[in-house]
Protein backbone atom coordinates (compact mmCIF):
# COMPACT_ATOMS: atom_id res chain seq x y z
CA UNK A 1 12.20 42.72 -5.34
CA UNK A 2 15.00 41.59 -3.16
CA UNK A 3 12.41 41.50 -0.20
CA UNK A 4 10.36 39.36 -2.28
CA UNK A 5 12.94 36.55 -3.09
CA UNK A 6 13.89 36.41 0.38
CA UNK A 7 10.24 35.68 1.76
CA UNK A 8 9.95 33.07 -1.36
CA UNK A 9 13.11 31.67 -0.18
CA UNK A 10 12.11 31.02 3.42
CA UNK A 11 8.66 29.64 2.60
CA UNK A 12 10.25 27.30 -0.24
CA UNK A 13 12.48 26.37 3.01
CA UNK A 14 10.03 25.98 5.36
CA UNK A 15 7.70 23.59 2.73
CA UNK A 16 10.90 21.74 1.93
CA UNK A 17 11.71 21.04 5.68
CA UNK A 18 8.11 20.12 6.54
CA UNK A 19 8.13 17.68 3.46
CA UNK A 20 11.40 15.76 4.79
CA UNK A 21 10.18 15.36 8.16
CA UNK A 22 6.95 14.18 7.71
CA UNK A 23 8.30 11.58 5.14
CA UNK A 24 11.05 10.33 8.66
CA UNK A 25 7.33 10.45 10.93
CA UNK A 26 5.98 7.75 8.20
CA UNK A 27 8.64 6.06 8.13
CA UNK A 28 9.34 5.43 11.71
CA UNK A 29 5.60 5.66 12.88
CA UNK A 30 4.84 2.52 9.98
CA UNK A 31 8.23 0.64 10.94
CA UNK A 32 9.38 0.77 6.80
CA UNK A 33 8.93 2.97 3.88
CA UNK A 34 6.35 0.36 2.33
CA UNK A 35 3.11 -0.13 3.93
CA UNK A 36 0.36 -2.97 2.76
CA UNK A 37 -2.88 -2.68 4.17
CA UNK A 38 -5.20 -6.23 3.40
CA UNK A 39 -8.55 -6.53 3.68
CA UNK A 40 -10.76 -10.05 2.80
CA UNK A 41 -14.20 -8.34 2.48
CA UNK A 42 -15.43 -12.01 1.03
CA UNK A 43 -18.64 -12.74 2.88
CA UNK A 44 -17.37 -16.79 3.16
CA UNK A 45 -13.66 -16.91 1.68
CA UNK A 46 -10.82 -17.09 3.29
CA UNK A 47 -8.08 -16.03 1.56
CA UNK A 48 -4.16 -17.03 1.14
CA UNK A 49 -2.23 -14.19 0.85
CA UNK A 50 1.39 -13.75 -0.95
CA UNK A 51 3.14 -10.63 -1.48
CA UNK A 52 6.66 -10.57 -2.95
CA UNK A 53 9.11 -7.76 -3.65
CA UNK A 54 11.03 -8.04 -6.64
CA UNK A 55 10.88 -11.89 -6.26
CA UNK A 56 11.40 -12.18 -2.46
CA UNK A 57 8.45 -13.08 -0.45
CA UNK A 58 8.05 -10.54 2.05
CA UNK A 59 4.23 -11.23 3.59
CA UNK A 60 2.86 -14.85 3.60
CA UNK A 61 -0.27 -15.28 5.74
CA UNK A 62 -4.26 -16.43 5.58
CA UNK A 63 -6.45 -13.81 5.82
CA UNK A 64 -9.89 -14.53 7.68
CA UNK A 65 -13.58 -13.70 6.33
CA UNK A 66 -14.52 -10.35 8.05
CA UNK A 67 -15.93 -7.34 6.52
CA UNK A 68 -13.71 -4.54 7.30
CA UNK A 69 -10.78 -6.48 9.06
CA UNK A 70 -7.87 -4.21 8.05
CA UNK A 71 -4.34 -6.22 8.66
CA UNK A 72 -1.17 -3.73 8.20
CA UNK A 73 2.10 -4.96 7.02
CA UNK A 74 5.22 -2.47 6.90
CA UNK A 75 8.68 -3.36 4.80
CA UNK A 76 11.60 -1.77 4.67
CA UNK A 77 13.24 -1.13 1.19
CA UNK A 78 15.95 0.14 -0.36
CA UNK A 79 14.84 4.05 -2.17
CA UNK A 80 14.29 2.94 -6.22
CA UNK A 81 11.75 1.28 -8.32
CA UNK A 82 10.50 -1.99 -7.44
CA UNK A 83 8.07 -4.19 -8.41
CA UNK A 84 5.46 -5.62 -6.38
CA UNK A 85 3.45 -9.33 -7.17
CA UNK A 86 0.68 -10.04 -4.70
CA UNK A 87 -1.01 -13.62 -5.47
CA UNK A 88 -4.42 -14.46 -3.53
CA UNK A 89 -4.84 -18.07 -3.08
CA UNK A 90 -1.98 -18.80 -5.36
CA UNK A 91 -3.32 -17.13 -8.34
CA UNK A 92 -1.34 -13.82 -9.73
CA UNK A 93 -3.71 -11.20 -8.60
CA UNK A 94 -1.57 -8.46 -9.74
CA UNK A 95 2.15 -6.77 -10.48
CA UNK A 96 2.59 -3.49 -9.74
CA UNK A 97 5.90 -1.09 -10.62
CA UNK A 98 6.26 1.49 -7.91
CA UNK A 99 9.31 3.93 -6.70
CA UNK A 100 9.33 4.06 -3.00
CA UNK A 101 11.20 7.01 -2.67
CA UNK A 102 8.76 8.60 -0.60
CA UNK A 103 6.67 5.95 1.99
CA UNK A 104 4.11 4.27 -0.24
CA UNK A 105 0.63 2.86 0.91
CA UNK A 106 -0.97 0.03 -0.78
CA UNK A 107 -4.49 -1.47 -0.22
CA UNK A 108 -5.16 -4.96 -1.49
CA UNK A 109 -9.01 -5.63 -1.15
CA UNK A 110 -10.44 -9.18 -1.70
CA UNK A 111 -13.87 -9.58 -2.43
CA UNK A 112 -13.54 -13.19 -3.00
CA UNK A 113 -15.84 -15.11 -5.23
CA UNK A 114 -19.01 -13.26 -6.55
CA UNK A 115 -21.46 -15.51 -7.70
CA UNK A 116 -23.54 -12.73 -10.18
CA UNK A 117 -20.44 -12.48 -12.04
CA UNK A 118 -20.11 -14.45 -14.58
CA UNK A 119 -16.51 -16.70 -15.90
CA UNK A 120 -13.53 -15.21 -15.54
CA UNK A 121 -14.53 -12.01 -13.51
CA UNK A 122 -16.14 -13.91 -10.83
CA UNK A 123 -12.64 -13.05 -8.58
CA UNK A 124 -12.58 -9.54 -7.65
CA UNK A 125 -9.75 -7.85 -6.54
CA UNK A 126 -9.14 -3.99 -5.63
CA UNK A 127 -5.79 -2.76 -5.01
CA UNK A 128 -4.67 1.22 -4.75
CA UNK A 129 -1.17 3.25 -4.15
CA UNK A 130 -1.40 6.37 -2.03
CA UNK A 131 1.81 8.55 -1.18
CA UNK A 132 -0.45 9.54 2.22
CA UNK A 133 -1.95 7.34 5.00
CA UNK A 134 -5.28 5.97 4.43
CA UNK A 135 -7.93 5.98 7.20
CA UNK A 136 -10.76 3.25 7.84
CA UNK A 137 -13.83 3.56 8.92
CA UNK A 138 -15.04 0.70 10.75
């Protein structure tokens, strides 16, 4: 039984170790612990992009009209719940509470204006939070 604590021990370990070091690889292969990955996948509409972190402006920048143009933005943060406003073209497209404890991944996709939408869902907007790297395929 002693045997068996031991081996649990060293695995635990081993997990625990992996875990730490691959959280210091994000963070110094992204340049931050927050990462923002933008997309405009309007087919005409450029879009004005805002991001601010717990009021501070952080990303401010025009985002062309390509489909599958990725643009990556990395910010370092203090560890601890934040929360996160990203406006497209001046209009509040969404707040978002996160802890960025570990390095945390966040897609904002614009789809811009869709005409077969009708009123007030004509904007659409997709935005996700992944603890892990997220891959493209262009």
């Amino acid at each position: 039984m002693r045997k068996l604590k031991r081996i649990f021990l060293i695995i635990f370990s081993v997990l625990f170790v992996c875990g730490i070091l691959q959280q210091l690889y994000y963070r110094v292969k992204y340049e931050g612990n927050l990462v923002f990955y933008i997309t405009n996948e309007s087919p005409a509409d450029p879009a004005r992009l805002e991001i601010f972190i717990d009021g501070i402006k952080v990303v401010d920048d025009k985002i062309r009209s390509v489909f599958q143009l990725v643009k990556q933005y990395s910010v370092k943060t203090t560890l601890g719940n934040h929360v996160i406003t990203i406006k497209m073209n001046g209009e509040l497209t969404e707040e978002i509470k996160l802890n960025t404890f570990l390095v945390t991944f966040v897609a904002v996709e614009y789809y811009g204006d869709r005409l077969d939408i009708p009123g007030e869902y004509r904007k659409h907007f997709y935005i996700s939070i992944e603890k892990c790297p997220m891959h493209f395929i262009a």
